[in-house]
C-alpha atoms as a PDB file:
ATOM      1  CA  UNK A   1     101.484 159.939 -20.518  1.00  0.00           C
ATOM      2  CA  UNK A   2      97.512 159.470 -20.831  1.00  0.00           C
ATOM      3  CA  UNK A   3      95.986 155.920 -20.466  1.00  0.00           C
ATOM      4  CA  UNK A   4      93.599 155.267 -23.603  1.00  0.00           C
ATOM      5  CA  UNK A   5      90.770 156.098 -21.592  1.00  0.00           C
ATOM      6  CA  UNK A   6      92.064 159.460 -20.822  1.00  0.00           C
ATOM      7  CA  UNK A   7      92.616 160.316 -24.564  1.00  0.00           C
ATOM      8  CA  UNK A   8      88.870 159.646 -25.143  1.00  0.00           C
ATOM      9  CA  UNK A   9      88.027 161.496 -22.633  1.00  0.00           C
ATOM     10  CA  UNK A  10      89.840 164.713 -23.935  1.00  0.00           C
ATOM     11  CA  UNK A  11      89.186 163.400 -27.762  1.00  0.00           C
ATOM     12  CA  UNK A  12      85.532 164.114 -26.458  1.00  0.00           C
ATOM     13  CA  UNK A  13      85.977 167.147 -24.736  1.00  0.00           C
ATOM     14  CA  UNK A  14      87.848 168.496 -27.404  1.00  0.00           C
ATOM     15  CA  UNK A  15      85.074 167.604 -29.636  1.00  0.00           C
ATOM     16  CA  UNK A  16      82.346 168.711 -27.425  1.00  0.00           C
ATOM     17  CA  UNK A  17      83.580 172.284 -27.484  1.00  0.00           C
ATOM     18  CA  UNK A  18      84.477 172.343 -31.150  1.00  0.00           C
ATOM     19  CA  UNK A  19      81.404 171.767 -32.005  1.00  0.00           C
ATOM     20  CA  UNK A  20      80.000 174.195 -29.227  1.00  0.00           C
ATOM     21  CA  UNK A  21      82.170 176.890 -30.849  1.00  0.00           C
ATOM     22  CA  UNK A  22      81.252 176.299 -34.553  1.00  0.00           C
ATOM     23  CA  UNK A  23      77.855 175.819 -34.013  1.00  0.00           C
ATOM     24  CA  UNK A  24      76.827 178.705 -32.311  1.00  0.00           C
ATOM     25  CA  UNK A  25      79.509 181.167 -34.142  1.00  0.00           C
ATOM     26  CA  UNK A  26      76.634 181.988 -36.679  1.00  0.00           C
ATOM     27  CA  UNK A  27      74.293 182.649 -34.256  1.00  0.00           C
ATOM     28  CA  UNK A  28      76.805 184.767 -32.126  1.00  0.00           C
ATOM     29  CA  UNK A  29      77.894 187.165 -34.957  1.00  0.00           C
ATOM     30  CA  UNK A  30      74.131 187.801 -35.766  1.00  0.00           C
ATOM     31  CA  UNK A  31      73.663 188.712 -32.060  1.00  0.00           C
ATOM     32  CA  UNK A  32      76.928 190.906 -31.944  1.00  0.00           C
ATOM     33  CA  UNK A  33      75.952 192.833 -34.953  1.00  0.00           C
ATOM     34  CA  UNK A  34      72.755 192.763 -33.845  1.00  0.00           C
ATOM     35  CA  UNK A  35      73.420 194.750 -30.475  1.00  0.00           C
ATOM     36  CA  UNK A  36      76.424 196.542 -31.897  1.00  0.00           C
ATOM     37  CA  UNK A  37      74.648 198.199 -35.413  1.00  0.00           C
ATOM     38  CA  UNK A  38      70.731 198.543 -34.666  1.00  0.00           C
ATOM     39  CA  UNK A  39      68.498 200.092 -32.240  1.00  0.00           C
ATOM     40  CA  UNK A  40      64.965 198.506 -31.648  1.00  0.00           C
ATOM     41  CA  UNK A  41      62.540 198.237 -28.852  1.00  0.00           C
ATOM     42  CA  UNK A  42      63.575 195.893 -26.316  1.00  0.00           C
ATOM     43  CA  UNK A  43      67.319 195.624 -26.782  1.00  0.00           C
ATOM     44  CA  UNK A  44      67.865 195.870 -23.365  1.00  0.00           C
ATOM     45  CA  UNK A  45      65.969 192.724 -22.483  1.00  0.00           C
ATOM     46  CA  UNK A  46      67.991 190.987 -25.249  1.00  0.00           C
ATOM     47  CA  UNK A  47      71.289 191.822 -24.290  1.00  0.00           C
ATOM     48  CA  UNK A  48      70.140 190.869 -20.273  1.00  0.00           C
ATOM     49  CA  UNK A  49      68.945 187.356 -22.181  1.00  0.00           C
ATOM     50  CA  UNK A  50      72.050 186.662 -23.583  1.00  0.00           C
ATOM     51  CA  UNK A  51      74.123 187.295 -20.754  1.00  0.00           C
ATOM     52  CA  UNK A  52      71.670 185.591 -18.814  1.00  0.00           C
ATOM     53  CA  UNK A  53      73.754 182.343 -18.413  1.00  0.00           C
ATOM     54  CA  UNK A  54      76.970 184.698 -17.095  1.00  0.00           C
ATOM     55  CA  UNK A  55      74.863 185.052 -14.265  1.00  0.00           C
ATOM     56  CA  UNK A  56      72.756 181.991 -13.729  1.00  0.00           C
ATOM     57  CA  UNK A  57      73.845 178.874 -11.479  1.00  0.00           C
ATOM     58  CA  UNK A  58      75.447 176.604 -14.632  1.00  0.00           C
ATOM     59  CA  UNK A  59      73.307 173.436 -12.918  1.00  0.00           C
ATOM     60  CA  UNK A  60      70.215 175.755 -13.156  1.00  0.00           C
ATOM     61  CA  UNK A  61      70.747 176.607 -17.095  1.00  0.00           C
ATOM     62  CA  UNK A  62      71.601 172.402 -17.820  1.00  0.00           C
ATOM     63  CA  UNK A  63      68.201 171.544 -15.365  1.00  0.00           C
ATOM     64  CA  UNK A  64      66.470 173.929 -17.845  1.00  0.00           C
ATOM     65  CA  UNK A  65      67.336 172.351 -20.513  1.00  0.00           C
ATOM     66  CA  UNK A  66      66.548 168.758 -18.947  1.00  0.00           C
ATOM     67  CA  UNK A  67      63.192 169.936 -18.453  1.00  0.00           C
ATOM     68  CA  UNK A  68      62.885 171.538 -21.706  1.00  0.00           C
ATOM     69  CA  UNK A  69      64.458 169.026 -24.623  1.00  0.00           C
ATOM     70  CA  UNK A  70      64.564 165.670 -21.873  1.00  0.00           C
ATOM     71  CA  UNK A  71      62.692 163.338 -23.249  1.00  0.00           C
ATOM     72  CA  UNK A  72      59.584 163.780 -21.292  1.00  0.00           C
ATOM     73  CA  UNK A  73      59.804 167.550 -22.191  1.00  0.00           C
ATOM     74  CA  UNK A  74      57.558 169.264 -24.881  1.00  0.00           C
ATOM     75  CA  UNK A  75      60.593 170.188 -26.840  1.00  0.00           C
ATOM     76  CA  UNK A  76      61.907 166.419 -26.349  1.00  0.00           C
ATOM     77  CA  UNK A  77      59.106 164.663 -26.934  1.00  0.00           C
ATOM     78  CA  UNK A  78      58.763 166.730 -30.331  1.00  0.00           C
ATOM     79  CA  UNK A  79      62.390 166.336 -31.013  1.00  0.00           C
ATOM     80  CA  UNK A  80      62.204 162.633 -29.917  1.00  0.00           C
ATOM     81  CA  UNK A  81      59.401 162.004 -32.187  1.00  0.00           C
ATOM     82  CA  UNK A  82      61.928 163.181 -35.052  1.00  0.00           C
ATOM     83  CA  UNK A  83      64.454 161.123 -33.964  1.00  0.00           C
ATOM     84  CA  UNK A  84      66.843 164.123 -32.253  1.00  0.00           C
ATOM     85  CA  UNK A  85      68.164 163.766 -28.812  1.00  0.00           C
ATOM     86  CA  UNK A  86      70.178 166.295 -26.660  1.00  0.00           C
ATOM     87  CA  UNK A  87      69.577 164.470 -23.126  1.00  0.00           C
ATOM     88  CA  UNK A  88      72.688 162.617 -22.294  1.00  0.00           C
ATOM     89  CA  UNK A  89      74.104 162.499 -25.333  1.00  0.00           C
ATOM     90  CA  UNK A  90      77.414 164.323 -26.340  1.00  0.00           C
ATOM     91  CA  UNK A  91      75.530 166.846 -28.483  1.00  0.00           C
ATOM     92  CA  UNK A  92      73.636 167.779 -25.518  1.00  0.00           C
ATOM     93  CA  UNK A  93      76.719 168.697 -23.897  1.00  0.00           C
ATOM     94  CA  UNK A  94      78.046 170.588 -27.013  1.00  0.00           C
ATOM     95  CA  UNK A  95      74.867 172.444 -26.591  1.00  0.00           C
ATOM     96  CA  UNK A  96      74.917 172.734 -22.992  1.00  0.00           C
ATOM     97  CA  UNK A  97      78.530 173.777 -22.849  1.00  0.00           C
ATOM     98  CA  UNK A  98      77.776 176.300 -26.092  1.00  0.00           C
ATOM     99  CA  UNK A  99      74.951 178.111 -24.363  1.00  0.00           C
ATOM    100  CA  UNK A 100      77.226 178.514 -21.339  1.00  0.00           C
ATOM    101  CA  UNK A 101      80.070 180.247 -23.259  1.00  0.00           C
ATOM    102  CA  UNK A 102      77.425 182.149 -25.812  1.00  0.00           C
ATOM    103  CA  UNK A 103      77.266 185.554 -23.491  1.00  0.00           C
ATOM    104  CA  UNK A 104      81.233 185.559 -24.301  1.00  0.00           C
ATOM    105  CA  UNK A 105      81.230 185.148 -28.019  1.00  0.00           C
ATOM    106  CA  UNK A 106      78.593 188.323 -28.409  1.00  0.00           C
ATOM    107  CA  UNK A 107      80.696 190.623 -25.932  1.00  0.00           C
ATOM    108  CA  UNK A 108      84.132 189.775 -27.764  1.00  0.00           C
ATOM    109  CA  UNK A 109      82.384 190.104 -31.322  1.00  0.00           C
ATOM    110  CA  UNK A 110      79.948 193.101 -30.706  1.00  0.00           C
ATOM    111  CA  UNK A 111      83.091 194.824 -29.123  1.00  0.00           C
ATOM    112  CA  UNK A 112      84.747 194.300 -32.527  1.00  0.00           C
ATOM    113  CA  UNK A 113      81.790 195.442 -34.895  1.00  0.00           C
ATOM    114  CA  UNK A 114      81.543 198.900 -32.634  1.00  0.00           C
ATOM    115  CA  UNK A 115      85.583 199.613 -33.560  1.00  0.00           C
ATOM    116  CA  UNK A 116      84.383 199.381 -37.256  1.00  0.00           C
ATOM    117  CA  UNK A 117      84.436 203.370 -38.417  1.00  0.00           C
ATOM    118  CA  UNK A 118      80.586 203.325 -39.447  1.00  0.00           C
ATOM    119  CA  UNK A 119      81.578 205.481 -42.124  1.00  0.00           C
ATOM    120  CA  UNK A 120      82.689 202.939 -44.131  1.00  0.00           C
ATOM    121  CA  UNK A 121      79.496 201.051 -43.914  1.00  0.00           C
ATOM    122  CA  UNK A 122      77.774 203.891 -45.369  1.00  0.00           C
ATOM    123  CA  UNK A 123      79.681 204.884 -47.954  1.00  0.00           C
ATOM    124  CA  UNK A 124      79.678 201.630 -49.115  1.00  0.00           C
ATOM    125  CA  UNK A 125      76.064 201.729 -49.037  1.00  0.00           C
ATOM    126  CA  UNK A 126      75.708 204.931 -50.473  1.00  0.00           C
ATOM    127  CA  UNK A 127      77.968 203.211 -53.619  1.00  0.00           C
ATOM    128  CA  UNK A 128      74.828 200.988 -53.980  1.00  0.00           C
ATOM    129  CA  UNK A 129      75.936 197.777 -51.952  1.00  0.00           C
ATOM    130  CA  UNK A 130      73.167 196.083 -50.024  1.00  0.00           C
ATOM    131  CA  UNK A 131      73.100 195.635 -46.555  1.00  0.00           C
ATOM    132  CA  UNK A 132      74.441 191.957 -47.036  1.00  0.00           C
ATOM    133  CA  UNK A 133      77.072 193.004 -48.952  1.00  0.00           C
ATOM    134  CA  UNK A 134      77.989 195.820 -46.513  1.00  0.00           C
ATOM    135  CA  UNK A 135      78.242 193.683 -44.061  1.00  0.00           C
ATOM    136  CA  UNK A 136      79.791 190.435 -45.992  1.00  0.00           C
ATOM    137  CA  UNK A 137      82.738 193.099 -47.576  1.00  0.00           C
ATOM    138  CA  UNK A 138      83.225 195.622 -45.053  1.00  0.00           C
ATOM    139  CA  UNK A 139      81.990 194.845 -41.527  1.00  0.00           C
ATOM    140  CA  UNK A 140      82.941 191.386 -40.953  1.00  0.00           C
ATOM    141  CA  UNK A 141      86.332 191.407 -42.697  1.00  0.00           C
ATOM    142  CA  UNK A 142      87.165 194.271 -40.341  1.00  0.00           C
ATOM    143  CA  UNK A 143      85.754 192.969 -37.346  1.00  0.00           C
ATOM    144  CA  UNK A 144      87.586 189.571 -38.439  1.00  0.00           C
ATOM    145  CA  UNK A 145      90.008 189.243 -35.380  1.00  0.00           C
ATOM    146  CA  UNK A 146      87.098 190.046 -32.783  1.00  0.00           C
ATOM    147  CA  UNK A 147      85.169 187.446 -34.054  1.00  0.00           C
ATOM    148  CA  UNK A 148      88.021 184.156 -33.952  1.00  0.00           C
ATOM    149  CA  UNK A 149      88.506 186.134 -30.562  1.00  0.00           C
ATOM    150  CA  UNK A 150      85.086 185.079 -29.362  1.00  0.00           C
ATOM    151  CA  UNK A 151      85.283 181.894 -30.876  1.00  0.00           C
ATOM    152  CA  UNK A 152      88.379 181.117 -29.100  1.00  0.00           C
ATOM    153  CA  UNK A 153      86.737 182.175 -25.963  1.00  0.00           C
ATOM    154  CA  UNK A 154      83.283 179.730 -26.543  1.00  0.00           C
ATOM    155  CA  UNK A 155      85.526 177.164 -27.333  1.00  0.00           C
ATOM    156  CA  UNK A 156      87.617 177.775 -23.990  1.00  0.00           C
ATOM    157  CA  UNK A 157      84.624 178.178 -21.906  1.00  0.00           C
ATOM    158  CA  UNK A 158      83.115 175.147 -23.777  1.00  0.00           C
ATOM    159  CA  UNK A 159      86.086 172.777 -22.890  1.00  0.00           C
ATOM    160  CA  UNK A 160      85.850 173.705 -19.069  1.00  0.00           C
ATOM    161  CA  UNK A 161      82.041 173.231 -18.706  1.00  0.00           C
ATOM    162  CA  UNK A 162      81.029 171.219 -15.933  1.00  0.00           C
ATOM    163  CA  UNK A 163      77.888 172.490 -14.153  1.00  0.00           C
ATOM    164  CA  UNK A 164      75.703 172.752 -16.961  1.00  0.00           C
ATOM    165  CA  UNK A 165      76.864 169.546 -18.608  1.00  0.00           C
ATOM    166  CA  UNK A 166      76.823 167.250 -15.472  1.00  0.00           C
ATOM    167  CA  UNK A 167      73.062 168.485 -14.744  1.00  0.00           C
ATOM    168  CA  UNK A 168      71.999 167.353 -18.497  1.00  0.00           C
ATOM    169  CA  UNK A 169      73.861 164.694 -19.746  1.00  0.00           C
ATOM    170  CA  UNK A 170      75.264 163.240 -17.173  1.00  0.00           C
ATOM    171  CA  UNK A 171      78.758 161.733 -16.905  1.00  0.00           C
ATOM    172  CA  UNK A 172      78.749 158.541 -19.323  1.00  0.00           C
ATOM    173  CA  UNK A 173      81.827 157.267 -20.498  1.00  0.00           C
ATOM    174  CA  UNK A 174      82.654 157.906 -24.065  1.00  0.00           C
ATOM    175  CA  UNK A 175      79.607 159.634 -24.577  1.00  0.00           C
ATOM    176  CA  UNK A 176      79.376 162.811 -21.996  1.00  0.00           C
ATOM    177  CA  UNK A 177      82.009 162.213 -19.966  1.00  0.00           C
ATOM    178  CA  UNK A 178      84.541 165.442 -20.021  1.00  0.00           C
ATOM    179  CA  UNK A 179      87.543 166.156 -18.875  1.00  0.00           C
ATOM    180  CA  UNK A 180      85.939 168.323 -15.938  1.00  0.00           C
ATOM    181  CA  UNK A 181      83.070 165.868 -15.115  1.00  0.00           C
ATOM    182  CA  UNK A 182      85.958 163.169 -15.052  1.00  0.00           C
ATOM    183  CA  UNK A 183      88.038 165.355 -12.815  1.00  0.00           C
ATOM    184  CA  UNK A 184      85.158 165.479 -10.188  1.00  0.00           C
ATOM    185  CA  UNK A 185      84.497 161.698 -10.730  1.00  0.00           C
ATOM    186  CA  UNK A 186      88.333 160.789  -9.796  1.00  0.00           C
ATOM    187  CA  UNK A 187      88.326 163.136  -6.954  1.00  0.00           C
ATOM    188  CA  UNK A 188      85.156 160.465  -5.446  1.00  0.00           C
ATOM    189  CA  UNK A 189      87.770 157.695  -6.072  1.00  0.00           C
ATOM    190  CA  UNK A 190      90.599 156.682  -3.537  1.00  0.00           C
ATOM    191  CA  UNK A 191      94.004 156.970  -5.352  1.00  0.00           C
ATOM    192  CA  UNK A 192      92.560 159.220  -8.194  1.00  0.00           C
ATOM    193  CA  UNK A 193      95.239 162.039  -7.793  1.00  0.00           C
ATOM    194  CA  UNK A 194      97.619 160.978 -10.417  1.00  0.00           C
ATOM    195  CA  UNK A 195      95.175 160.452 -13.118  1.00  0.00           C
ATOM    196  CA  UNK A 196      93.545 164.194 -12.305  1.00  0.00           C
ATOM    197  CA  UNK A 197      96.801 165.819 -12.611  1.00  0.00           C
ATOM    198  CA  UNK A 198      97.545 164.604 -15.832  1.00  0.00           C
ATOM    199  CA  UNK A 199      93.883 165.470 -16.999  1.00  0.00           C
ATOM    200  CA  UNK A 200      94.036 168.903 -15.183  1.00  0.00           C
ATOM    201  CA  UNK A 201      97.117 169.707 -16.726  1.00  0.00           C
ATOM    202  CA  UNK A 202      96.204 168.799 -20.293  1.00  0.00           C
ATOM    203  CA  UNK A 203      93.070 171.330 -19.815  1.00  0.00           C
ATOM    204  CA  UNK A 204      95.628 174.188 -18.454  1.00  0.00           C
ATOM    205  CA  UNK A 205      97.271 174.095 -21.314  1.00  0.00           C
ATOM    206  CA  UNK A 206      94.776 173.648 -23.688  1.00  0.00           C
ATOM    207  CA  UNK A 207      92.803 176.775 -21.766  1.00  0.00           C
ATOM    208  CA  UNK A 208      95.853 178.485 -21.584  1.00  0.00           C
ATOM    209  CA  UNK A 209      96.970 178.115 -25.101  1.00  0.00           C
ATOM    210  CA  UNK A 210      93.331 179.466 -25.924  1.00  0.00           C
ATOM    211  CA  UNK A 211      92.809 182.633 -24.262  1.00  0.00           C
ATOM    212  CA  UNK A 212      96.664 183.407 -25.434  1.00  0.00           C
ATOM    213  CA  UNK A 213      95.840 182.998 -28.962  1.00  0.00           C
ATOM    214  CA  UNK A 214      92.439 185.299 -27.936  1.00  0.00           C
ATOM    215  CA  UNK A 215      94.430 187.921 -26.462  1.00  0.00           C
ATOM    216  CA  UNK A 216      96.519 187.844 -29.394  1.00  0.00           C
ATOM    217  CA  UNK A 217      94.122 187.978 -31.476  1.00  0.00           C
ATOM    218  CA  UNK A 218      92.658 191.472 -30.032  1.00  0.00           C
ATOM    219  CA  UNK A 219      95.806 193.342 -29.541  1.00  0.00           C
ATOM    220  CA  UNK A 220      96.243 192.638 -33.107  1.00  0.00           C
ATOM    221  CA  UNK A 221      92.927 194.283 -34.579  1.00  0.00           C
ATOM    222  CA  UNK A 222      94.258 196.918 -31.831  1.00  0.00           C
ATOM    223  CA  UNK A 223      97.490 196.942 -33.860  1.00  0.00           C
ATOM    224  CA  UNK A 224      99.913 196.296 -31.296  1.00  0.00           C
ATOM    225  CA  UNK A 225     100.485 192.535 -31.646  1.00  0.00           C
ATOM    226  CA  UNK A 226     103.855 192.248 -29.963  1.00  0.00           C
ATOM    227  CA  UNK A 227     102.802 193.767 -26.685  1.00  0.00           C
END
C-alpha cells in the first residue's frame, strides 16, 4: 500500500501528464495534419523542430525553458508581469513534460492522417464542403484511433519525465515533485528501497497499461484488433 505522501505524489504525476496530453493534443493534430496533407517551403526544418526534443539531452530542453519563461527570462518577466508562472510550478512541468512527449503525438497522428484515402477528402470537397468541414467530417473521424494513439503516448511519455522536469521546476513536494523525480530523490536516501518499489511499480503499470491501450488502439484502425 502507498503512504499518503506517495498518493500525492502520483495524484500529481498523474495530473501533470493529463494535462500535458490535453493541452498540447490541439496543437499536435494541427502539426500532424500539417506535415501529413500540405507541402510548403521549409517543411523539412519543421518536422526536424518538432522532433527536435527526441534528440536533445531532456536537461538541455527544461534549461531552455528556465532561461526562456524563468522569471528573470524575457518570456518570464513578460509572463510574470501578467501574473503566469511556469518555473517551478506544476504547470511548468506539465509543459516541460508535454514538450518532451510532443515529437510522439505528431508521428502517431500524422501516421494516421496519411492512411486516410485522400480521395475522400476531395470528393467531399468537390460536394462543396470547406476545408474545415473536410477535415472536421472526414479526416479526423477516420484518423480517430491514431490520434487517442498519440495522446496515449504524450500522456505515457509525460508521466515518466524526469530530465526535463527536474532541470525546470525542480523537485518540490506537492507541487513538482513526480513520481520519477521522487524515485531519484529516495535512491539519495538510506533505506529508500521499499518506498521506490512501490512507486516504480505503480508507474509500470500505469506505462504499461498505456502503451497497451496505444497499441490497441492502432491495430484497430489497422482492423485487426485481436492480434
Amino acid at each position: 500500500m502507498l503512504t499518503p505522501a506517495e498518493w500525492e505524489i502520483v495524484a500529481l504525476s498523474l495530473r501533470v501528464a493529463l494535462m500535458a496530453a490535453v493541452a498540447s493534443l490541439p496543437l499536435a493534430v494541427a502539426a500532424g495534419w500539417l506535415l501529413a496533407r500540405r507541402r510548403f517551403p521549409g517543411k523539412a526544418v519543421l518536422d526536424a523542430l518538432i522532433h527536435l526534443p527526441l534528440v536533445l539531452p531532456p536537461v538541455v530542453v527544461g534549461y531552455l525553458l528556465l532561461v526562456a519563461l524563468g522569471s528573470q527570462g524575457t518570456i518570464g518577466r513578460v509572463l510574470g508581469a501578467a501574473g503566469i508562472e511556469f518555473a517551478f510550478r506544476w504547470t511548468g512541468a506539465a509543459l516541460a513534460s508535454a514538450i518532451m512527449g510532443f515529437p510522439l503525438m505528431v508521428r502517431a497522428i500524422r501516421l494516421s492522417i496519411e492512411q486516410v484515402d485522400r480521395r475522400l477528402e476531395q470528393a467531399a470537397a468537390t460536394l462543396g464542403a470547406s476545408p474545415w468541414r473536410v477535415f472536421r467530417t472526414i479526416t479526423l473521424p477516420l484518423a480517430w484511433p491514431g490520434v487517442v494513439a498519440g495522446a496515449v503516448l504524450g500522456f505515457a511519455k509525460a508521466l515518466g519525465e524526469f530530465g526535463a522536469t527536474i532541470t525546470f521546476v525542480s523537485a518540490i513536494p506537492g507541487e513538482t515533485l513526480t513520481i520519477a523525480s521522487a524515485v531519484y530523490g529516495l535512491m539519495q536516501v538510506p533505506g529508500g528501497e521499499a518506498a521506490i518499489w512501490r512507486l516504480a511499480a505503480v508507474s509500470l503499470a500505469l506505462s504499461f497499461g498505456a502503451l497497451l491501450l496505444s497499441d490497441w488502439l492502432v491495430r484497430r484502425q489497422r482492423g485487426n484488433p485481436a492480434d
